[in-house]
N, C-alpha and C. Protein backbone atom coordinates (compact mmCIF):
# COMPACT_ATOMS: atom_id res chain seq x y z
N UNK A 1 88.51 143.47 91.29
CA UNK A 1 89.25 142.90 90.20
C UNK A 1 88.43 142.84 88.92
N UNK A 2 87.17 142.28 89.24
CA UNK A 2 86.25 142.05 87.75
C UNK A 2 85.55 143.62 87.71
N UNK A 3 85.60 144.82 88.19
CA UNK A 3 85.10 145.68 88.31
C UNK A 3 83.54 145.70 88.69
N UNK A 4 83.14 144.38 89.54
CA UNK A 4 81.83 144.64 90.10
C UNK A 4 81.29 145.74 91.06
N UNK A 5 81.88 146.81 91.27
CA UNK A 5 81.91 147.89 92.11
C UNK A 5 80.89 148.94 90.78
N UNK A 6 82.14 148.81 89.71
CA UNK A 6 81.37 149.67 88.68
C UNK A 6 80.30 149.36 87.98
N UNK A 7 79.98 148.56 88.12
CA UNK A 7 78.71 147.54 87.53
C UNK A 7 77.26 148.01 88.09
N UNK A 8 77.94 147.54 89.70
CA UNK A 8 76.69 147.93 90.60
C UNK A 8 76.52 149.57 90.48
N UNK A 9 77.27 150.09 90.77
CA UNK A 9 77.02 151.97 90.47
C UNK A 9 76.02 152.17 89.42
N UNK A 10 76.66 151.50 87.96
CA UNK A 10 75.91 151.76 86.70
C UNK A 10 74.79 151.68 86.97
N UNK A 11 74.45 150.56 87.99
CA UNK A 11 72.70 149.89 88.03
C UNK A 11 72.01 151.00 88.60
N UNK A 12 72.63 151.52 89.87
CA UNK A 12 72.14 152.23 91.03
C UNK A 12 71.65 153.66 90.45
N UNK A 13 72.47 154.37 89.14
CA UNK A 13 72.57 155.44 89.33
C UNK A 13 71.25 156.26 89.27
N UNK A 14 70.01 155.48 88.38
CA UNK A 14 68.84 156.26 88.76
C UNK A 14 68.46 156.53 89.76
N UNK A 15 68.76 155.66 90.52
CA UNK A 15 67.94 155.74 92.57
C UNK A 15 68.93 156.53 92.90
N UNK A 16 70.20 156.97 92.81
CA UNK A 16 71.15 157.00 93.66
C UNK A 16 70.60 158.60 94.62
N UNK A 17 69.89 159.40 94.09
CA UNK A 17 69.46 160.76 94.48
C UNK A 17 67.92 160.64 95.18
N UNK A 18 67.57 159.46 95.67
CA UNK A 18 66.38 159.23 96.76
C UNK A 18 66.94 159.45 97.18
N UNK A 19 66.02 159.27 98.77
CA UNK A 19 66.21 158.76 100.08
C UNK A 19 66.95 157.39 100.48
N UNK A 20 67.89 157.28 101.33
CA UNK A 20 68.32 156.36 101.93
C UNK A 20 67.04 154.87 101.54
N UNK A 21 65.86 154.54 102.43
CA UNK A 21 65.15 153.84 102.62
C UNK A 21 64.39 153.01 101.12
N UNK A 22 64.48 154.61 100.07
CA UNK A 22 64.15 154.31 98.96
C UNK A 22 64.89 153.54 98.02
N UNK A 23 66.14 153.75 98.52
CA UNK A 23 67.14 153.54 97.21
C UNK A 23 67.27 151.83 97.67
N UNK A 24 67.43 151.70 99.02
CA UNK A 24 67.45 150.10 99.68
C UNK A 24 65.99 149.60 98.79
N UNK A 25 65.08 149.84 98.87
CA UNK A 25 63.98 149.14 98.98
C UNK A 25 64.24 148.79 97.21
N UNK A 26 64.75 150.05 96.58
CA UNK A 26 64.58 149.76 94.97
C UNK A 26 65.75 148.40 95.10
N UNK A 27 66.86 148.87 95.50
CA UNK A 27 68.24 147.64 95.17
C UNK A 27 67.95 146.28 96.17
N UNK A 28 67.04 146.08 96.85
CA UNK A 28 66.35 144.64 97.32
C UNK A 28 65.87 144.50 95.88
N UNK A 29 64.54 145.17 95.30
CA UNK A 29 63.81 144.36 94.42
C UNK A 29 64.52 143.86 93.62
N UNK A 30 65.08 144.97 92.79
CA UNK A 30 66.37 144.71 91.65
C UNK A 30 66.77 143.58 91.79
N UNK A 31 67.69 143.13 93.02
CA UNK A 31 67.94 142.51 93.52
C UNK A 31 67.54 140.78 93.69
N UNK A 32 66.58 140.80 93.44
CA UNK A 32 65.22 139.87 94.17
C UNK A 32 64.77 139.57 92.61
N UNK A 33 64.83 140.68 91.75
CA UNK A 33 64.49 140.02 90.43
C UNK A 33 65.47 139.27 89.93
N UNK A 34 66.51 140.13 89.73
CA UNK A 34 67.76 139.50 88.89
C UNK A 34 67.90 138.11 89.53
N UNK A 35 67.93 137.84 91.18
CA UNK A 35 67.73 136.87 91.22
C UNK A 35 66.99 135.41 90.67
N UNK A 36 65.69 135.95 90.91
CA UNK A 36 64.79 135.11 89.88
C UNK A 36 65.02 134.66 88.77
N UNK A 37 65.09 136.00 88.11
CA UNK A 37 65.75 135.65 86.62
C UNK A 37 67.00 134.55 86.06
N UNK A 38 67.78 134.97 87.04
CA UNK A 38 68.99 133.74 86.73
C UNK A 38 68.58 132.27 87.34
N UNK A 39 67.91 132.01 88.18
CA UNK A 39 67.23 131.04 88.79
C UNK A 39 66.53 130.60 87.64
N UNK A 40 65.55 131.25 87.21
CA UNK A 40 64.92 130.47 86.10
C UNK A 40 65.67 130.24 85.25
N UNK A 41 66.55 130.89 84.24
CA UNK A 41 67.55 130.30 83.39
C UNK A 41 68.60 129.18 83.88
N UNK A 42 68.94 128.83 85.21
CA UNK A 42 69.56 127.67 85.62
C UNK A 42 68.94 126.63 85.85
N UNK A 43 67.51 126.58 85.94
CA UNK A 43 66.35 125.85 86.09
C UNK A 43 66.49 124.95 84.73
N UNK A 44 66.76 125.36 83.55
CA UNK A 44 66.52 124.71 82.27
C UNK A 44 67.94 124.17 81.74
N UNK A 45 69.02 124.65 82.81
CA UNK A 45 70.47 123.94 82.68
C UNK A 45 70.24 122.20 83.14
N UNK A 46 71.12 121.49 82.44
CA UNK A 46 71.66 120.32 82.78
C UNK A 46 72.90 119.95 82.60
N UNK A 47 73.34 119.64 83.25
CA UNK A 47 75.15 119.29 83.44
C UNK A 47 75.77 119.71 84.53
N UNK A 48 76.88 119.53 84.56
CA UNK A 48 78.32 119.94 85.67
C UNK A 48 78.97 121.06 85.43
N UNK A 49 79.02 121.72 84.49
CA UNK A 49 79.27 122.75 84.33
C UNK A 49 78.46 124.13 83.31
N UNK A 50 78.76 125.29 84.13
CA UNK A 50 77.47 126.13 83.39
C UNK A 50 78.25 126.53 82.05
N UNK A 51 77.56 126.93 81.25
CA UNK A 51 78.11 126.83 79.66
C UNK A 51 80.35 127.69 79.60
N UNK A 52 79.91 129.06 80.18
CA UNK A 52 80.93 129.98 79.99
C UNK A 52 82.13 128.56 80.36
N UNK A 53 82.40 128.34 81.71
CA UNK A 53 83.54 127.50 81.76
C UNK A 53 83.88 126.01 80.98
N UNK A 54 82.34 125.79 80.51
CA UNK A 54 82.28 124.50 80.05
C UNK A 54 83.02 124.68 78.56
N UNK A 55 82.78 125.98 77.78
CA UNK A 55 83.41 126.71 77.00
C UNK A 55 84.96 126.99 76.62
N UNK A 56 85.56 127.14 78.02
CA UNK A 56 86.83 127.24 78.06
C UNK A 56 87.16 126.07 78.33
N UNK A 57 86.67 125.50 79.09
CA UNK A 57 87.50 124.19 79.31
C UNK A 57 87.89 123.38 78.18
N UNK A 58 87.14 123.64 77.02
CA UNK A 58 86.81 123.00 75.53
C UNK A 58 87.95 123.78 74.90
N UNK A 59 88.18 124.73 75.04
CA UNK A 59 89.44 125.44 74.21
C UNK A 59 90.45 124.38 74.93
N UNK A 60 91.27 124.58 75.83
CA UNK A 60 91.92 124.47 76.54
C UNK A 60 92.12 122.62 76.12
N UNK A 61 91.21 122.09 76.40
CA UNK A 61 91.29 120.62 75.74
C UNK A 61 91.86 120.71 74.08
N UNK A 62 91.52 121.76 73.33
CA UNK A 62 92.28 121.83 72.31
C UNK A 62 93.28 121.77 72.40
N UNK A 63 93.76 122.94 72.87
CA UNK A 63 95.24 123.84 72.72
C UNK A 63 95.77 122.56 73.91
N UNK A 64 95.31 121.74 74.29
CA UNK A 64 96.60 120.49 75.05
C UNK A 64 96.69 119.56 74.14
N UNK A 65 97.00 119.70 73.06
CA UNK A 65 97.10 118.62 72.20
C UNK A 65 98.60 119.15 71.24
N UNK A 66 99.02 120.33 71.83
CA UNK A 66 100.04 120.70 71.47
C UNK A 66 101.90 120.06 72.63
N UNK A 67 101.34 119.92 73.20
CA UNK A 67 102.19 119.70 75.12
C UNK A 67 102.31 118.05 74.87
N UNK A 68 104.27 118.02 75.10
CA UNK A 68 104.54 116.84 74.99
C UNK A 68 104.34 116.49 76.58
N UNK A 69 103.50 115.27 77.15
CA UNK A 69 103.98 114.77 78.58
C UNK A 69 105.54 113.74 78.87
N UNK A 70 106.09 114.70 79.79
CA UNK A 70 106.76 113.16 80.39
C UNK A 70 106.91 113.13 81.97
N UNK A 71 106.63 111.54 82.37
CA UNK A 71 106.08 111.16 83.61
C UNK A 71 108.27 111.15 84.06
N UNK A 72 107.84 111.94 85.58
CA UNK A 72 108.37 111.86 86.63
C UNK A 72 108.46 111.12 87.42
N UNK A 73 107.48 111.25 88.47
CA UNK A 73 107.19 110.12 89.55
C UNK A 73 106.14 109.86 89.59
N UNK A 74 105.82 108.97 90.38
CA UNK A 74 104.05 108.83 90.79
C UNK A 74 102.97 109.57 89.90
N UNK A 75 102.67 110.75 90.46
CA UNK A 75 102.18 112.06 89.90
C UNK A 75 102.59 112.97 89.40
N UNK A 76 103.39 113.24 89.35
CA UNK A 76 104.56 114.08 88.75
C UNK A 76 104.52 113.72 87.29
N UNK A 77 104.33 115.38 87.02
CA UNK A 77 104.69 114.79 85.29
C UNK A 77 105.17 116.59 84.98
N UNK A 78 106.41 116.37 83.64
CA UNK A 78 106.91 117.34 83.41
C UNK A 78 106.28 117.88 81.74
N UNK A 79 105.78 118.77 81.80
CA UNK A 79 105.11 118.78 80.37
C UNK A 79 105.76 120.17 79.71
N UNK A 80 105.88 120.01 78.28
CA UNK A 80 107.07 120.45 77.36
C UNK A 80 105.89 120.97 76.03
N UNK A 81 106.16 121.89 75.81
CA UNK A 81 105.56 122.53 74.29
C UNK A 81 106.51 121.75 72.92
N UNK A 82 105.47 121.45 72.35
CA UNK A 82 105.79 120.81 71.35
C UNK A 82 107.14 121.42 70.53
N UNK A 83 106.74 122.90 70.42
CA UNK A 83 107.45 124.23 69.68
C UNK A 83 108.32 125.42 70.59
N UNK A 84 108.00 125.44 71.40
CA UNK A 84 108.48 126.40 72.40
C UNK A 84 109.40 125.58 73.87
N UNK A 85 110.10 126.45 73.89
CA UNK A 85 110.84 125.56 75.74
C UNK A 85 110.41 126.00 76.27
N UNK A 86 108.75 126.48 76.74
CA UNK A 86 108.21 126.57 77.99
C UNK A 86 108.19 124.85 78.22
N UNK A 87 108.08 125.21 79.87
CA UNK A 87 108.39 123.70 80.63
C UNK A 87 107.44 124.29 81.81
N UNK A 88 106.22 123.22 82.37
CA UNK A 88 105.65 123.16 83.75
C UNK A 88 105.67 121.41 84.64
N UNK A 89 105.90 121.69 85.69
CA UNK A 89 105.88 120.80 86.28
C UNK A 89 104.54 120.81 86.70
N UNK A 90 103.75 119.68 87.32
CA UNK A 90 102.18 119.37 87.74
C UNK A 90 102.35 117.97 88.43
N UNK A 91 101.48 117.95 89.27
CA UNK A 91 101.17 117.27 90.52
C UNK A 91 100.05 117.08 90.44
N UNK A 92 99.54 115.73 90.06
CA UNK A 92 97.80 115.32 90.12
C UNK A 92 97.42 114.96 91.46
N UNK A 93 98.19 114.57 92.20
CA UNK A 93 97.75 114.40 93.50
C UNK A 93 97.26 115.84 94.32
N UNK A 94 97.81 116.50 94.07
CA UNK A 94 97.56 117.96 94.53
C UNK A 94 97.08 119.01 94.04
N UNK A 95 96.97 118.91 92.46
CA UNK A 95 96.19 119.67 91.14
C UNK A 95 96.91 120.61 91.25
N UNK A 96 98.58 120.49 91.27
CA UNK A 96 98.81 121.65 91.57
C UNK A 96 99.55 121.85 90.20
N UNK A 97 99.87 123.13 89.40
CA UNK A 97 100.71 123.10 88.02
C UNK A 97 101.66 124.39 88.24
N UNK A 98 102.59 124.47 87.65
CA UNK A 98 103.68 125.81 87.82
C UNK A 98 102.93 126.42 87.12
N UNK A 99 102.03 126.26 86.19
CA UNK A 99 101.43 127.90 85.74
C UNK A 99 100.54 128.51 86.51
N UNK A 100 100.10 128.13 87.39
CA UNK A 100 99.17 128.16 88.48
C UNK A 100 97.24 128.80 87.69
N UNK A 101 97.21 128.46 86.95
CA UNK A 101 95.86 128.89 86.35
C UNK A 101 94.99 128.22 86.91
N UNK A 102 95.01 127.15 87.48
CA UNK A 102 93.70 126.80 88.29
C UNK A 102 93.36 127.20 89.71
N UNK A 103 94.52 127.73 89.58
CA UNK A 103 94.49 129.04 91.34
C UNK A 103 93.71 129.95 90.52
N UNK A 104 94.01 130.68 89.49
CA UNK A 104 93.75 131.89 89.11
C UNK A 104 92.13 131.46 88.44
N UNK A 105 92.05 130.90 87.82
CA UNK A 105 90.75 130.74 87.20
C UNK A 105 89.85 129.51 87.74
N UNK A 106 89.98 128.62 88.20
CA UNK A 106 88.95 127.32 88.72
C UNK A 106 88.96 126.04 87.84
N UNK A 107 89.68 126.42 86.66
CA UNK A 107 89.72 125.02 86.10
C UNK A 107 91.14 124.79 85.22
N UNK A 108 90.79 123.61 85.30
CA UNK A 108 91.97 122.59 84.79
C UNK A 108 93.05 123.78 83.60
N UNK A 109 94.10 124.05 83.65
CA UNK A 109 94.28 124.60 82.74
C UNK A 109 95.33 123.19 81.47
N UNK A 110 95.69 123.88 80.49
CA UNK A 110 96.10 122.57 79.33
C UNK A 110 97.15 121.60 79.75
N UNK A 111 97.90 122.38 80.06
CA UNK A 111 98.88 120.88 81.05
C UNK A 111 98.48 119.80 82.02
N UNK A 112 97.31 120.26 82.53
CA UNK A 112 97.05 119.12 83.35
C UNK A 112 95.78 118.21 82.68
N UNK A 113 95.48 119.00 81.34
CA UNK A 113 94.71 118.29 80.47
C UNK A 113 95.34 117.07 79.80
N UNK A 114 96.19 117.91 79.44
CA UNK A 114 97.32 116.71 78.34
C UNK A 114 98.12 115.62 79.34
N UNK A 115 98.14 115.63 80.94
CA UNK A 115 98.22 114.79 81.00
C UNK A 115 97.38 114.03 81.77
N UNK A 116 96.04 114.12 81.90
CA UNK A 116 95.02 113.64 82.02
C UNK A 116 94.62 112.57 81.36
């Protein structure tokens, strides 16, 4: 889906014309560095979230300031565009929303911001 297939190829393609044993031993190190490398740059992180999502989540807290809420039941809440008749229903008990973006991406998407 994210095209990590083609990614890894790009990396490989100098080794790709060794030997079997060679080309492993190069894509361990590679491997073994890049590791490191991101290790040390998470080493100097602090917080709950790493910047990229912490990023979106910050848009997204914007753009819910557009979304009228109105409460249903319990948890239930029906949320309405200020300007537009899109309409989602959301379930805090279950994090669940009809746009389903937190299936698709991992975080909160704006409806369940706005009624947060």
């Amino acid at each position: 889906m994210n095209n990590l297939c083609e990614c890894f190829n790009s990396v490989i393609l100098l080794v790709r014309d060794k030997p079997k044993i060679a080309m492993l031993d190069w894509i361990r190190t590679y491997l073994m560095t890049r590791f490191n490398f991101i290790r040390g740059k998470m080493s100097n992180f602090e917080g709950n979230l790493i910047p990229r999502p912490m990023k979106r989540l910050d848009w997204e807290v914007e753009k819910a300031k557009s979304w009228f809420i109105e409460h249903v039941g319990e948890f239930l809440f029906k949320v309405t565009h200020t300007l537009f008749t899109k309409k989602f229903i959301l379930n805090l008990t279950t994090r669940n929303c009809s746009c389903n973006f937190r299936e698709l991406v991992g975080i909160p998407c704006r409806h369940v911001v706005s009624a947060i």
